[in-house]
C-alpha atoms as a PDB file:
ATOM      1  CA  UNK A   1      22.827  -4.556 -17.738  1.00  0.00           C
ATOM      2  CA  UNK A   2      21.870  -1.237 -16.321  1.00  0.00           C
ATOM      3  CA  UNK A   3      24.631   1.604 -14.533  1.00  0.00           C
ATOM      4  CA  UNK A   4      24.740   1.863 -10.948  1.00  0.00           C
ATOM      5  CA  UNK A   5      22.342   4.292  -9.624  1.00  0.00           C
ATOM      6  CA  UNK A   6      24.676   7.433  -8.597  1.00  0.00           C
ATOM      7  CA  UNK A   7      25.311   7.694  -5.225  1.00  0.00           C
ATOM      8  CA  UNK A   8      23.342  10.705  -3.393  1.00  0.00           C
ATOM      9  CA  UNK A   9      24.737  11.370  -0.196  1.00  0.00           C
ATOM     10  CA  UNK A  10      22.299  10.519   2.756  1.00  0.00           C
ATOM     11  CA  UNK A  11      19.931   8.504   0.859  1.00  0.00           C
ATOM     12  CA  UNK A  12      19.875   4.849   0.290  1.00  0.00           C
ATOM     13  CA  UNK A  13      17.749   4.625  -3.682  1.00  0.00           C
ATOM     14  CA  UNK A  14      14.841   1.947  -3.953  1.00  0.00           C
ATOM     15  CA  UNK A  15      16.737  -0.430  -6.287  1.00  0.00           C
ATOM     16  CA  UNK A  16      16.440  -3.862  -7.945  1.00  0.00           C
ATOM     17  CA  UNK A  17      18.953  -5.361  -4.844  1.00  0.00           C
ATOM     18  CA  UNK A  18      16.723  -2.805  -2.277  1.00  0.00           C
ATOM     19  CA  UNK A  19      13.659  -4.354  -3.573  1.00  0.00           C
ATOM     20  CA  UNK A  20      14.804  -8.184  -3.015  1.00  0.00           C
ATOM     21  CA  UNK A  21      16.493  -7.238   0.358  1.00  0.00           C
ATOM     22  CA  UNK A  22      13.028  -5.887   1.869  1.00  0.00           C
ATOM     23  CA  UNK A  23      10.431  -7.841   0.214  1.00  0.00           C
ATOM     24  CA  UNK A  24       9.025  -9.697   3.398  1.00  0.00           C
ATOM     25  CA  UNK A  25       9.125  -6.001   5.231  1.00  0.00           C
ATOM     26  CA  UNK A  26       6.908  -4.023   2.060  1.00  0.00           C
ATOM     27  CA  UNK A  27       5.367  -7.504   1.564  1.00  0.00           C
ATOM     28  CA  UNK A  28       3.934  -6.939   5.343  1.00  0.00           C
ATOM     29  CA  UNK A  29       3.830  -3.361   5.315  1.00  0.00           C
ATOM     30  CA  UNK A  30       0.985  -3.719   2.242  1.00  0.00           C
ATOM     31  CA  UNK A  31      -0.713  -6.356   4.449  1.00  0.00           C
ATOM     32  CA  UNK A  32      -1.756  -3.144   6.846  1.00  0.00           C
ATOM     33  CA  UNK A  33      -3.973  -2.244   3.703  1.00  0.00           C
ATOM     34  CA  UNK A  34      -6.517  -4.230   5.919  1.00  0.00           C
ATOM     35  CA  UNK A  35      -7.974  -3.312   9.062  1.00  0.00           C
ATOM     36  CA  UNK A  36      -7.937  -6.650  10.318  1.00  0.00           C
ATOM     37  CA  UNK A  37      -4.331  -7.291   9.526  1.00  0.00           C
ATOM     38  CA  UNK A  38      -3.196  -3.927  11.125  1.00  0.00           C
ATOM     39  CA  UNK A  39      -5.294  -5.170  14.835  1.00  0.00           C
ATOM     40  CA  UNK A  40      -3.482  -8.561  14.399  1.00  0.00           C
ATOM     41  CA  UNK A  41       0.120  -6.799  14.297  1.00  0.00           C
ATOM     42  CA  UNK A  42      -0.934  -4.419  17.103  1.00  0.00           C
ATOM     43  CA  UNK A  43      -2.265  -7.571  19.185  1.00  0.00           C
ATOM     44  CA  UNK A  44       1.384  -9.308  18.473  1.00  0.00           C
ATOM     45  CA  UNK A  45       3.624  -7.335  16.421  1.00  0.00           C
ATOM     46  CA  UNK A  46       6.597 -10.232  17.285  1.00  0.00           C
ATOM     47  CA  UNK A  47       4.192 -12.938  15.752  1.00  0.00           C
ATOM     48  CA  UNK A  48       2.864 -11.099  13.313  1.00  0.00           C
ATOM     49  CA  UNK A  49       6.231 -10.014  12.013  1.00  0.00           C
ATOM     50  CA  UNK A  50       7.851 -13.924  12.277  1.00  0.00           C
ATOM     51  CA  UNK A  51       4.656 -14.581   9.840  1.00  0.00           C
ATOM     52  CA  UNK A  52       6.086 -12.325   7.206  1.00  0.00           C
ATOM     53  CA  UNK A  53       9.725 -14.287   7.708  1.00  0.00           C
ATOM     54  CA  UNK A  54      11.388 -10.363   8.568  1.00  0.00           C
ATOM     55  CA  UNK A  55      15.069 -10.282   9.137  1.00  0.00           C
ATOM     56  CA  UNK A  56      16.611  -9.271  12.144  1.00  0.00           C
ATOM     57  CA  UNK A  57      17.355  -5.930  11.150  1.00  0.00           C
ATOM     58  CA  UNK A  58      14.121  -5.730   9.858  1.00  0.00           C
ATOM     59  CA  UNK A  59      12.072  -6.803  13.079  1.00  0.00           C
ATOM     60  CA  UNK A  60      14.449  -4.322  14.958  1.00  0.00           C
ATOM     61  CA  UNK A  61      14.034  -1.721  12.624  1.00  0.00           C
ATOM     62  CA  UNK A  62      10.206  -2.257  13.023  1.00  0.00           C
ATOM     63  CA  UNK A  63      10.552  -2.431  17.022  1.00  0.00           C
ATOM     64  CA  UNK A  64      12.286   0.813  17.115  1.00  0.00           C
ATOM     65  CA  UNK A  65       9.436   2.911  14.547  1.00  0.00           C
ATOM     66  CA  UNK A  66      12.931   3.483  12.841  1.00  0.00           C
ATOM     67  CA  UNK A  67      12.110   4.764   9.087  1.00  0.00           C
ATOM     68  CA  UNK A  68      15.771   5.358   8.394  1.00  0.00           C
ATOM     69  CA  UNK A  69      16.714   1.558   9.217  1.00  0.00           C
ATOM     70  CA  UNK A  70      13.632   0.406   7.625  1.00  0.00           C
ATOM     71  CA  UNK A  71      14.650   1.856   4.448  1.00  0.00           C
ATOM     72  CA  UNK A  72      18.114   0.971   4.785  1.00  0.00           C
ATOM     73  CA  UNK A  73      16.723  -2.704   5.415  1.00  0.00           C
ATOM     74  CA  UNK A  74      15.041  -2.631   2.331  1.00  0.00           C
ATOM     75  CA  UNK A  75      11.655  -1.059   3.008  1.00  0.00           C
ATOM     76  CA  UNK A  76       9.447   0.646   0.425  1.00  0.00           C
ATOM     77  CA  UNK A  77       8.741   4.277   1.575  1.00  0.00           C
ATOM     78  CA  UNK A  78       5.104   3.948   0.179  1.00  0.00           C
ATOM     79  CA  UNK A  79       4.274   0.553   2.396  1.00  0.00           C
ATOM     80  CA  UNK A  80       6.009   2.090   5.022  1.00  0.00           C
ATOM     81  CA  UNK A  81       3.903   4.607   5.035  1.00  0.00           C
ATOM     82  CA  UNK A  82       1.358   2.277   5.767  1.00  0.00           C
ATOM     83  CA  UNK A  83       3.016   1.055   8.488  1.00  0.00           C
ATOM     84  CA  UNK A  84       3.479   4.608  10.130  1.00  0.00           C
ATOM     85  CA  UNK A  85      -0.390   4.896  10.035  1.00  0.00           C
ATOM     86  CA  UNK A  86      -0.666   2.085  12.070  1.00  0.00           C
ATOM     87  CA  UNK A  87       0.878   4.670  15.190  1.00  0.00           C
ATOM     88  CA  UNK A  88      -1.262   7.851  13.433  1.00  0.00           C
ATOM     89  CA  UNK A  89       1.908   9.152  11.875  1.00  0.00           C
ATOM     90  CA  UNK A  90       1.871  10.697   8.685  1.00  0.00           C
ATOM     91  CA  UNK A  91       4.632  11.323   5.741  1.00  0.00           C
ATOM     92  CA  UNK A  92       5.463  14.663   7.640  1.00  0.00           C
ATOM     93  CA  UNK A  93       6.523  12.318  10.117  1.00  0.00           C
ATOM     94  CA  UNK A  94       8.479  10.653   8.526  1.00  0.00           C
ATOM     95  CA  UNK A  95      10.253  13.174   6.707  1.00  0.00           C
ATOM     96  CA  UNK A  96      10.778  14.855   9.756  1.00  0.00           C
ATOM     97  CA  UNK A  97      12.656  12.227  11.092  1.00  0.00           C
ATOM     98  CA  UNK A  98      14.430  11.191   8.065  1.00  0.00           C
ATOM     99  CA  UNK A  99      15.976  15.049   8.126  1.00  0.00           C
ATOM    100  CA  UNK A 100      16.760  14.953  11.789  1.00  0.00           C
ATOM    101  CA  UNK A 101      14.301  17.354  12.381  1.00  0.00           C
ATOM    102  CA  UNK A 102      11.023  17.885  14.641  1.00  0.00           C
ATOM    103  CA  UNK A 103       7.749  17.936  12.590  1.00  0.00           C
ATOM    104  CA  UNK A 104       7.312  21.373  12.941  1.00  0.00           C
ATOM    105  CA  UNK A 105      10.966  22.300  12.082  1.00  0.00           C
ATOM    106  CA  UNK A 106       9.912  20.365   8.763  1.00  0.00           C
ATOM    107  CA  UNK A 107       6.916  21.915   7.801  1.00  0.00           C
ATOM    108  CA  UNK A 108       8.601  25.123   8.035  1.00  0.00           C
ATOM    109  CA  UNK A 109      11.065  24.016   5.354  1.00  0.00           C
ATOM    110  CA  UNK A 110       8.408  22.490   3.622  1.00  0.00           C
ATOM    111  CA  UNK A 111       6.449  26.048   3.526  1.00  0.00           C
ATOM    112  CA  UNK A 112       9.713  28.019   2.832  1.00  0.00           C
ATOM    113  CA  UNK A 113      10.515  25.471  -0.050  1.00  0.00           C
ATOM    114  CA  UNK A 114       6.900  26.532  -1.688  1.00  0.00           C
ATOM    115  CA  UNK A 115       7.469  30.143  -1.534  1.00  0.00           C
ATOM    116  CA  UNK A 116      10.350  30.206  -3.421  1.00  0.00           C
END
């Protein structure tokens, strides 16, 4: 048996009991790898997600473009990445919103981070 992961304040790590919890959402999220699958959930996200079996949490994570509650609901950042391009958002995006910050505000740390 493996040690706990430590615990890193603000962050919720992609584990063995992360990966169980949210494999219907990255199970779906990987689905978007196709153009046709990514119309479908556009055309009826509700359907689409009930297709995937999603959890409650998940499907409201997913109705609210929530990263933060789609990770803490078990979601992959990588698939939901692929999710995110589905609304033309990029992993700026979502690390802007996963710091609290606007876009721009994260760049700028992002820039300051390289020049140091």
């Amino acid at each position: 048996m493996t040690a706990p992961l430590p615990k890193i304040p603000g962050t919720t790590p992609f584990d063995g009991v992360q990966a169980q919890k949210g494999y219907a959402l990255n199970k779906m999220c990987y689905s978007f790898n196709s153009a046709e699958n990514r119309e479908a959930f556009k055309a009826d996200e509700e359907a689409y997600m009930r297709k995937y079996g999603l959890s409650e949490p998940q499907a409201a994570a997913i109705r609210a473009r929530n990263v933060l509650q789609l990770i803490a609901a078990g979601g992959n950042a990588y698939y939901l990445a692929k999710f995110a391009g589905i609304f033309g958002l990029d992993m700026q995006d979502i690390g802007a919103q996963q710091t609290g910050m606007s876009k721009e505000e994260f760049r700028a740390k992002l820039r300051a981070a390289a020049h140091q």
